[in-house]
N, C-alpha and C. Protein backbone atom coordinates (compact mmCIF):
# COMPACT_ATOMS: atom_id res chain seq x y z
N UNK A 1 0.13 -48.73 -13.10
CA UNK A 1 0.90 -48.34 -14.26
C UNK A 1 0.80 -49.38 -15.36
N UNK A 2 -0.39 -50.00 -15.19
CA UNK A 2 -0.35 -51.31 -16.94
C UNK A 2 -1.30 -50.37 -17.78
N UNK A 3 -0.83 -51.26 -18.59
CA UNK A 3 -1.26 -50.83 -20.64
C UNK A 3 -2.69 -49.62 -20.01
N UNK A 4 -3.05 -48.99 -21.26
CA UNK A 4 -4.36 -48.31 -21.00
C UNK A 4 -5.19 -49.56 -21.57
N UNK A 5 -6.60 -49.67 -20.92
CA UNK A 5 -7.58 -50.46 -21.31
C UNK A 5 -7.39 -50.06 -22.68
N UNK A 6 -8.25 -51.32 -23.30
CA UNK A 6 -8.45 -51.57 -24.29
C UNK A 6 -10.34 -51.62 -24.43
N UNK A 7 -10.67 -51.97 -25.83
CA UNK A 7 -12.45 -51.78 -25.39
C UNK A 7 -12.71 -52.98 -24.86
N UNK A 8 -13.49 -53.04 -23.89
CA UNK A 8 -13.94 -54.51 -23.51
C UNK A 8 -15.24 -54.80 -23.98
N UNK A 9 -15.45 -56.37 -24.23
CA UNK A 9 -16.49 -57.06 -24.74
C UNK A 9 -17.11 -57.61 -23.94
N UNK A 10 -16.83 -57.54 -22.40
CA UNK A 10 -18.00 -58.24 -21.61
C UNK A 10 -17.58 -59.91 -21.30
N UNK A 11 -16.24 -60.39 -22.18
CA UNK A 11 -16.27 -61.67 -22.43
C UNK A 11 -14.92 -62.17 -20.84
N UNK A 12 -15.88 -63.16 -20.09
CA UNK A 12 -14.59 -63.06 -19.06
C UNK A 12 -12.91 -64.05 -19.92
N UNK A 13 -12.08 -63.99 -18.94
CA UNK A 13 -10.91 -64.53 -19.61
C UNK A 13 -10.38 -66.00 -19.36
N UNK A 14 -9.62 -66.25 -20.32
CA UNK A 14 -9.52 -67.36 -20.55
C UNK A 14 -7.67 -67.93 -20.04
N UNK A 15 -7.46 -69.11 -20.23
CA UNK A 15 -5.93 -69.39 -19.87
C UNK A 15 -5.50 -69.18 -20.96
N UNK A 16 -5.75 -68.71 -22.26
CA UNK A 16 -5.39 -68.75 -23.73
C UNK A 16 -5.40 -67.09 -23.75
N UNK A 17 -6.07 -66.28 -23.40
CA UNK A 17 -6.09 -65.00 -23.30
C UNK A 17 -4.63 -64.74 -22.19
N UNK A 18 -4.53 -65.58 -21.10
CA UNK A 18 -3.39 -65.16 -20.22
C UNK A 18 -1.72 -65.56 -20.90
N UNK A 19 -2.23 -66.48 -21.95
CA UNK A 19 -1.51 -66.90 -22.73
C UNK A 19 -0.63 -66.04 -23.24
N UNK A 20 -1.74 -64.93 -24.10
CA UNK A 20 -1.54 -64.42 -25.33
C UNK A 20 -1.05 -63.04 -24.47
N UNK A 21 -1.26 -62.52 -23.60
CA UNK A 21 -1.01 -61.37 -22.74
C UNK A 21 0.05 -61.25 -22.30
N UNK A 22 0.42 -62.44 -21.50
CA UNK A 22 1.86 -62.40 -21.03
C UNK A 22 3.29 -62.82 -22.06
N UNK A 23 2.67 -63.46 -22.91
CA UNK A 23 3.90 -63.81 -24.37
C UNK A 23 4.24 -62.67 -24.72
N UNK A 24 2.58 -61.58 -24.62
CA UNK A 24 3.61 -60.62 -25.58
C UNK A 24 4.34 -59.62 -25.03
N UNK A 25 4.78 -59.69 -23.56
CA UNK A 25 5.41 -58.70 -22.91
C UNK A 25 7.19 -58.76 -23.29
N UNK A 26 7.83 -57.97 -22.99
CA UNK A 26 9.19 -58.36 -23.04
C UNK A 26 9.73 -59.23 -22.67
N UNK A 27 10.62 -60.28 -23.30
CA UNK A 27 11.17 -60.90 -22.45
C UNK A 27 9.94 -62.30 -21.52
N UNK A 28 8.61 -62.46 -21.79
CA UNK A 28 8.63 -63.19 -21.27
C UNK A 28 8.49 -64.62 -21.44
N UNK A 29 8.49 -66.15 -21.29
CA UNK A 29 8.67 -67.23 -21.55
C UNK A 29 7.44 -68.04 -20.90
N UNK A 30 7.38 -69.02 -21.77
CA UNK A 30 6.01 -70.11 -20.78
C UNK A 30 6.98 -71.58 -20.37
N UNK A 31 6.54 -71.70 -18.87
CA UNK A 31 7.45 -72.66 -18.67
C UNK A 31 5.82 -74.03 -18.20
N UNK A 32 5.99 -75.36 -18.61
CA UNK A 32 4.91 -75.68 -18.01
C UNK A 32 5.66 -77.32 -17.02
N UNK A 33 4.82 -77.19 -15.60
CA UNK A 33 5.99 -78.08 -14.88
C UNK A 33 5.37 -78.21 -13.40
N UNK A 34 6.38 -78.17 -12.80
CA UNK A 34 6.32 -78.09 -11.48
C UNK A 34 5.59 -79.40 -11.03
N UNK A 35 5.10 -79.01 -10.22
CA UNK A 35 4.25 -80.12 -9.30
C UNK A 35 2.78 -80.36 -9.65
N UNK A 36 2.48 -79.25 -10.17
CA UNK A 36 0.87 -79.48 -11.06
C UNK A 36 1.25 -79.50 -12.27
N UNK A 37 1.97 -79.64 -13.42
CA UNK A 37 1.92 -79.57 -14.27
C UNK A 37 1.16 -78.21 -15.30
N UNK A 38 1.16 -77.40 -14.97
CA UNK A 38 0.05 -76.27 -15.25
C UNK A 38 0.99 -75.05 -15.71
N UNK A 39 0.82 -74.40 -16.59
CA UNK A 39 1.64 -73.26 -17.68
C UNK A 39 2.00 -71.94 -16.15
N UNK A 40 3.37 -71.73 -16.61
CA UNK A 40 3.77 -70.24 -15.48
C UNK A 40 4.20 -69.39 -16.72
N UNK A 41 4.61 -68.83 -16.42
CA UNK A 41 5.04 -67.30 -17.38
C UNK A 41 5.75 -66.61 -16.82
N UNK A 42 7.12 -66.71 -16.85
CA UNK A 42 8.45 -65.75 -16.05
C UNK A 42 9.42 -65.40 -16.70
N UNK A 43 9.83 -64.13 -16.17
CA UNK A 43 11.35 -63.98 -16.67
C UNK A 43 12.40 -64.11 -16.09
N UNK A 44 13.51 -64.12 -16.96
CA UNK A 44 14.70 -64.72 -15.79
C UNK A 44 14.92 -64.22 -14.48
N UNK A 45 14.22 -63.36 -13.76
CA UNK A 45 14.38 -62.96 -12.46
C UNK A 45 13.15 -63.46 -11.74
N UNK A 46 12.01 -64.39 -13.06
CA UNK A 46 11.48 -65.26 -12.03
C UNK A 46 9.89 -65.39 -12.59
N UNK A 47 9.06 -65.70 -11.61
CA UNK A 47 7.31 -65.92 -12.64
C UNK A 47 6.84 -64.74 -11.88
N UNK A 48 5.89 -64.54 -13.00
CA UNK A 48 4.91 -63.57 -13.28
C UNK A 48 3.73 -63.86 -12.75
N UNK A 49 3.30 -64.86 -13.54
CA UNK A 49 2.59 -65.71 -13.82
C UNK A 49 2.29 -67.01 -13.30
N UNK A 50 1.26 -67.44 -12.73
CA UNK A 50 0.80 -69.36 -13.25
C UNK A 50 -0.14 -69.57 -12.63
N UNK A 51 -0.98 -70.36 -13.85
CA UNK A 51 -2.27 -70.95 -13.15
C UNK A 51 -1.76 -71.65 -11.48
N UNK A 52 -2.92 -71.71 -10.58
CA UNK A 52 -3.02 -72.46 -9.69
C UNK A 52 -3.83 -72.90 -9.09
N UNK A 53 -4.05 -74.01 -9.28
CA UNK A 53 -5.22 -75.28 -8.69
C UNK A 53 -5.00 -75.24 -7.10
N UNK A 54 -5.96 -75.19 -6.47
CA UNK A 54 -6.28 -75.81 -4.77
C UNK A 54 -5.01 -77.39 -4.67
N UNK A 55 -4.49 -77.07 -3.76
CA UNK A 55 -3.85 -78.45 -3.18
C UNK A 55 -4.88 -78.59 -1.93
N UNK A 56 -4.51 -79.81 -1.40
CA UNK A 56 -5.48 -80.25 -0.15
C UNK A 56 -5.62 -79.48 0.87
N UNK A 57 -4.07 -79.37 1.12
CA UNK A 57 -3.97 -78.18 2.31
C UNK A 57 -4.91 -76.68 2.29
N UNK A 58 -4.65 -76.32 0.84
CA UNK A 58 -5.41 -75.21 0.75
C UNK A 58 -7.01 -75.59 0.81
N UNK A 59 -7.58 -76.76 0.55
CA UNK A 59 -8.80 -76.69 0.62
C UNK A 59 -9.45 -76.79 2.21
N UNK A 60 -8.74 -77.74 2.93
CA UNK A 60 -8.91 -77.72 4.18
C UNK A 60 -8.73 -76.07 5.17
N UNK A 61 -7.26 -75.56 4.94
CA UNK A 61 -7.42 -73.91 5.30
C UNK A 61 -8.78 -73.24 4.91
N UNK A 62 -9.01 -73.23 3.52
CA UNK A 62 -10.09 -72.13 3.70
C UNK A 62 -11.43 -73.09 4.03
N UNK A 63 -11.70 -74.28 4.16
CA UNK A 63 -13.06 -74.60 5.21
C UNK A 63 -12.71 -74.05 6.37
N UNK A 64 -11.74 -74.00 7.15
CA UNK A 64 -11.37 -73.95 8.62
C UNK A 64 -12.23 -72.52 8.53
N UNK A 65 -11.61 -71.62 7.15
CA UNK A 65 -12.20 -70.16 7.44
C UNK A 65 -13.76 -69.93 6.74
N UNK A 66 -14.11 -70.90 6.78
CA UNK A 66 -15.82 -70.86 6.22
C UNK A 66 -15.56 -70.63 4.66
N UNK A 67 -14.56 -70.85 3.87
CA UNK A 67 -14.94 -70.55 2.54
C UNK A 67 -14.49 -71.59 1.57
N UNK A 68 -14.43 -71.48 0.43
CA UNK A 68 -13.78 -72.31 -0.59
C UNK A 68 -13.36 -72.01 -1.98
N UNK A 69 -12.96 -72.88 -2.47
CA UNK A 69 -11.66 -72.66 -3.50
C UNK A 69 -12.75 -72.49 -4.96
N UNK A 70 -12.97 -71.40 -5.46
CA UNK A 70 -13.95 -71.24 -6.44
C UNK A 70 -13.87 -71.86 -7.68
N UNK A 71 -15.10 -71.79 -8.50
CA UNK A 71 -14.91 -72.88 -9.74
C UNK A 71 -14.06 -72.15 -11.00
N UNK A 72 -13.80 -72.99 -11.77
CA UNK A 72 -12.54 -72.43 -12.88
C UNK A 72 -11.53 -71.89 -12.51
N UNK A 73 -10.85 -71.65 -13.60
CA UNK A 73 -9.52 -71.61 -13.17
C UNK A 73 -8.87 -70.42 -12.54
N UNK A 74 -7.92 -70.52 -11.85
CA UNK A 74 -7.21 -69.60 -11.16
C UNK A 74 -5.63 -69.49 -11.67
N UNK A 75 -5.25 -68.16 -11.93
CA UNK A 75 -4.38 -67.45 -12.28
C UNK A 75 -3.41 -66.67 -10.72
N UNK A 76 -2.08 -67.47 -10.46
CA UNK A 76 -1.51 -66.71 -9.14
C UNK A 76 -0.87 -65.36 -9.96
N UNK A 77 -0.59 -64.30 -9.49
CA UNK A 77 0.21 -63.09 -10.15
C UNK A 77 1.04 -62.49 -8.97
N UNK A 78 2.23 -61.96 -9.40
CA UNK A 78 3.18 -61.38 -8.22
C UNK A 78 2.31 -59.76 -8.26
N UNK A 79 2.49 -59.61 -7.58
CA UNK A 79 2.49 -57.81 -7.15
C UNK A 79 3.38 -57.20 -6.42
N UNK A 80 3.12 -55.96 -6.48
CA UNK A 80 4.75 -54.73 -5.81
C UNK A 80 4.92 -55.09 -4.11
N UNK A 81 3.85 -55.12 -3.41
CA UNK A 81 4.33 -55.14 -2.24
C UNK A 81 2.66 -55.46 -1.50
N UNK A 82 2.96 -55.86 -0.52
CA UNK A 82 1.76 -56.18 0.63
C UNK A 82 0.69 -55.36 0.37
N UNK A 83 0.96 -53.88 0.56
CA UNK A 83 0.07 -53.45 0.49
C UNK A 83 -0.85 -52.99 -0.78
N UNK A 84 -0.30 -53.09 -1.51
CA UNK A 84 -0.83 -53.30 -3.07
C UNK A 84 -1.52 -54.37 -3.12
N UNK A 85 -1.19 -55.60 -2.81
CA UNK A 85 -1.88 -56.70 -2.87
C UNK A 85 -3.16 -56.32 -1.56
N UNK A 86 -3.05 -55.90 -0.34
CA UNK A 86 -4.09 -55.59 0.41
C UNK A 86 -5.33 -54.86 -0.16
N UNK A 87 -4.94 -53.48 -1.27
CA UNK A 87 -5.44 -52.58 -1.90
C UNK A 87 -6.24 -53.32 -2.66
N UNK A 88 -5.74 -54.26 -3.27
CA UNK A 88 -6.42 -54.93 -4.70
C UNK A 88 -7.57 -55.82 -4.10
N UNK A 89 -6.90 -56.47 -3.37
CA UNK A 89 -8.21 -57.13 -2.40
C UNK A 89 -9.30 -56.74 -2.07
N UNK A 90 -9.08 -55.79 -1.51
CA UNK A 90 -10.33 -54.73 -0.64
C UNK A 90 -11.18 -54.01 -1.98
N UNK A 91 -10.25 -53.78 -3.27
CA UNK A 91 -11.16 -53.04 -4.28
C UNK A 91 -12.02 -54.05 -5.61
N UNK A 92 -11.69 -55.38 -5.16
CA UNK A 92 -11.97 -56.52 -6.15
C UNK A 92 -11.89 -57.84 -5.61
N UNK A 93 -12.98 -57.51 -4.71
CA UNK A 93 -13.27 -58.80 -4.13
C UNK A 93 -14.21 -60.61 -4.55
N UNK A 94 -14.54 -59.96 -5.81
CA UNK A 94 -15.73 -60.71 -6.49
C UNK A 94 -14.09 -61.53 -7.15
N UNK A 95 -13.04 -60.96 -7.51
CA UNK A 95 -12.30 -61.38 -8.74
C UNK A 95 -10.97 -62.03 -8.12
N UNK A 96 -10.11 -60.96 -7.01
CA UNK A 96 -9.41 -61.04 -6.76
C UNK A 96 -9.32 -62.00 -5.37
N UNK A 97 -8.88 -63.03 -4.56
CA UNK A 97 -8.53 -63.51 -3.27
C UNK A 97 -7.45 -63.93 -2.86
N UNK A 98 -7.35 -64.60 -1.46
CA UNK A 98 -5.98 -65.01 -1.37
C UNK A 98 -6.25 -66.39 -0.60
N UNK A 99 -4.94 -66.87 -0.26
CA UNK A 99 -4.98 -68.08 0.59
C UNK A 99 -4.50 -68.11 1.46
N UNK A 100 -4.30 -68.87 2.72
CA UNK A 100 -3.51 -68.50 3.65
C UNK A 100 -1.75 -68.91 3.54
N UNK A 101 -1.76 -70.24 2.61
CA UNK A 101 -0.53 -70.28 1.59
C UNK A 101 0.20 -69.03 1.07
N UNK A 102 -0.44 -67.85 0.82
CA UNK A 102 0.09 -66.79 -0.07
C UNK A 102 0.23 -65.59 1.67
N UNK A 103 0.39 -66.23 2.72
CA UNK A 103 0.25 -65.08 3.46
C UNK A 103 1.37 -64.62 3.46
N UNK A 104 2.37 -63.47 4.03
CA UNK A 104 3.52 -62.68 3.52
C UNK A 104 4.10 -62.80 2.34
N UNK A 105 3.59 -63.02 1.35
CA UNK A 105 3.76 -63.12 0.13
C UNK A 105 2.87 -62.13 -0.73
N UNK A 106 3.92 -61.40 -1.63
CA UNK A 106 3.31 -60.02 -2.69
C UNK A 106 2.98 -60.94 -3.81
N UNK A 107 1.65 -61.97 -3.88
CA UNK A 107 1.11 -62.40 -4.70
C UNK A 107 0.13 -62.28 -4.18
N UNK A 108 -1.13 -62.34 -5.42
CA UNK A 108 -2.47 -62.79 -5.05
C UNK A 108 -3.34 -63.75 -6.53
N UNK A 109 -4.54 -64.07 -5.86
CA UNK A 109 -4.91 -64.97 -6.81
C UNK A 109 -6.35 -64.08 -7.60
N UNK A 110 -6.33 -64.83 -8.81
CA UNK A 110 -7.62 -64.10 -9.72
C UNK A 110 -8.29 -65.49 -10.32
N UNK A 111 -9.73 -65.03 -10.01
CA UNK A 111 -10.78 -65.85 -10.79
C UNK A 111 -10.45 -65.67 -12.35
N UNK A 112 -10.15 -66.25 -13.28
CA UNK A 112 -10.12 -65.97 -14.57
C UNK A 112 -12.23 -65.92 -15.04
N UNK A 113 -12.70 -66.52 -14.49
CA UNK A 113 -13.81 -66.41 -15.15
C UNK A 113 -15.03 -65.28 -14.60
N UNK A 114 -14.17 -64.52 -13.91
CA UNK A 114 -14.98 -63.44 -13.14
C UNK A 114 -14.09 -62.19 -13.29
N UNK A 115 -13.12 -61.90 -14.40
CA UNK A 115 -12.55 -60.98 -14.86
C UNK A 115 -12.40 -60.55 -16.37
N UNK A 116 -12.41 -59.49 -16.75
CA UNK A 116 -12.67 -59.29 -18.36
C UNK A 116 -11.10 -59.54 -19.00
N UNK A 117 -10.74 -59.20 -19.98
CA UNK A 117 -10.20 -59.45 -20.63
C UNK A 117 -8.83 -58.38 -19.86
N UNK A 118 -9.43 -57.38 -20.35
CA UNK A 118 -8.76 -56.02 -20.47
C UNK A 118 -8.38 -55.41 -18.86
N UNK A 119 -8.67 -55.75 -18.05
CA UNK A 119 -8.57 -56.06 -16.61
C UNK A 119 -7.25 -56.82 -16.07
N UNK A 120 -7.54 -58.13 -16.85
CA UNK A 120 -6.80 -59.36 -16.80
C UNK A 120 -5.05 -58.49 -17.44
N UNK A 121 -5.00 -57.99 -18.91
CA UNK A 121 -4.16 -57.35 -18.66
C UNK A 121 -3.40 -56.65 -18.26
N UNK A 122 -4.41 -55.66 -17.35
CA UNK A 122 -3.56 -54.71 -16.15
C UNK A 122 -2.73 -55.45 -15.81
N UNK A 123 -3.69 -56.62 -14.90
CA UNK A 123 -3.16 -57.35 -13.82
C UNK A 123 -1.99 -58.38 -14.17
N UNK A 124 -1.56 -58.39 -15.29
CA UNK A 124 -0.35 -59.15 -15.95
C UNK A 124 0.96 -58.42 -16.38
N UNK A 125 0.43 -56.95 -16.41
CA UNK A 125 1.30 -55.88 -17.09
C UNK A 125 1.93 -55.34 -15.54
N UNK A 126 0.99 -55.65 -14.74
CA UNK A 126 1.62 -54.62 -13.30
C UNK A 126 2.66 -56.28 -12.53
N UNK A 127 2.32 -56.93 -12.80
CA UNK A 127 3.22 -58.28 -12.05
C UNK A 127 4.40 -58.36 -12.98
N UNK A 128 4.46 -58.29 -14.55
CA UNK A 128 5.36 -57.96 -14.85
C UNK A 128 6.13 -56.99 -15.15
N UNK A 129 5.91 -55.66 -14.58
CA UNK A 129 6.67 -54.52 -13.85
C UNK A 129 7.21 -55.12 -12.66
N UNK A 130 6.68 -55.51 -12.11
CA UNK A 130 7.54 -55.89 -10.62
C UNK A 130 8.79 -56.53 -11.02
N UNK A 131 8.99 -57.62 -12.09
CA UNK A 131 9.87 -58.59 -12.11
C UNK A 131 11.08 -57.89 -13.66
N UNK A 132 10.36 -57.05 -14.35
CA UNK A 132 11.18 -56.84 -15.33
C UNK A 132 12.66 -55.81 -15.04
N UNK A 133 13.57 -55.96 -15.49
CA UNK A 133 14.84 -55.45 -15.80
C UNK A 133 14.16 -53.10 -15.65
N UNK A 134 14.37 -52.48 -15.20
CA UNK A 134 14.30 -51.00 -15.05
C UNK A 134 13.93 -50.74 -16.12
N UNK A 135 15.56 -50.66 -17.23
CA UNK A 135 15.33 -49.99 -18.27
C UNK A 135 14.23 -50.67 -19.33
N UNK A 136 14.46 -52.02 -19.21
CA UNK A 136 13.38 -52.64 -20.20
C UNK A 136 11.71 -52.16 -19.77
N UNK A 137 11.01 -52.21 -18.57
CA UNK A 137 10.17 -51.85 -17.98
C UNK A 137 9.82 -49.87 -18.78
N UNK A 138 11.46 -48.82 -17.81
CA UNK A 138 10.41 -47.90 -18.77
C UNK A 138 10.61 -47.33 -20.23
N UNK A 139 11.49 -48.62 -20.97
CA UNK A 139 11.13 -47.86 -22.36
C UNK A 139 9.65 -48.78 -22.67
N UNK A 140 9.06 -49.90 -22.55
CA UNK A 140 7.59 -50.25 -22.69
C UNK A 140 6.90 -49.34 -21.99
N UNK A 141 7.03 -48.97 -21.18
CA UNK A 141 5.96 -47.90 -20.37
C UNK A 141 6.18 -46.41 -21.21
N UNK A 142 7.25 -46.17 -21.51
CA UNK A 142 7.51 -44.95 -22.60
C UNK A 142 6.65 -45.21 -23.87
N UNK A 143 6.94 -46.23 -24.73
CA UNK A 143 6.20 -46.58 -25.76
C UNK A 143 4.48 -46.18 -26.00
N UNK A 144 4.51 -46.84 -24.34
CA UNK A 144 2.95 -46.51 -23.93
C UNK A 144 2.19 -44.81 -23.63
N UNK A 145 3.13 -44.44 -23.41
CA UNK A 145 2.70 -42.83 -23.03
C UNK A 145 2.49 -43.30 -20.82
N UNK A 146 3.28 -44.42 -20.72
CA UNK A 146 2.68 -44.39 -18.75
C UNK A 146 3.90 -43.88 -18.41
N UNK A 147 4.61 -43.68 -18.64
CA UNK A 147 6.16 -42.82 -17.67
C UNK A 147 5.45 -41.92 -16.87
């Protein structure tokens, strides 16, 4: 249920594009902090949004599983439920992964540099459906023609 695409240019996305995507939703805020220091994007019922860098632990987990933590940056996003996040996995595997950090957890992670623009928005517009207020959620989705 996010925005209808827009035309895409082929150009993958940027932390300035995730920037500009998630500011302009309702209601949402850039907070930058934590323990990496690195930009999130939430609303008061919580993040949406935030880059996330490999910690050690995570790099050691995925050698254990033969793989590794890919180059550029990574974008975490909430999603509706397990199996949505399972769905997304299985249909966007070049873009989309997870960690074993994120296991029972309705998040997953995105390559920013192996996703388009207009993609990248879905995937910002559907994490912040999960977290937004009902009515605020479907008069933007009304606006849109997605009710």
């Amino acid at each position: 249920m996010a925005a209808p695409a827009q035309e895409d240019d082929g150009v993958m996305a940027t932390v300035e594009d995730v920037r500009a995507i998630a500011l302009a939703l309702p209601g949402v805020s850039e907070r930058v902090g934590g323990h990496t220091g690195e930009p999130a994007w939430r609303l008061p019922s919580g993040q949406i949004a935030w880059i996330r860098g490999p910690r050690a632990t995570d790099l050691q987990q995925l050698a254990a599983l033969g793989a590794a933590w890919p180059e550029g940056p990574v974008l975490a996003v909430r999603v509706g439920t397990q199996d949505e996040k399972q769905e997304m996995l299985a249909a966007e595997p070049d873009v989309l992964f997870t960690i074993p950090h994120f296991d029972g957890y309705a998040g997953l992670l995105v390559r920013l540099d192996a996703i388009d623009r207009d993609r990248l928005a879905e995937i910002i517009a559907d994490a912040w459906l999960v977290r937004a207020p009902v009515l605020v959620a479907k008069r933007w989705l009304d606006e849109r023609g997605l009710a």
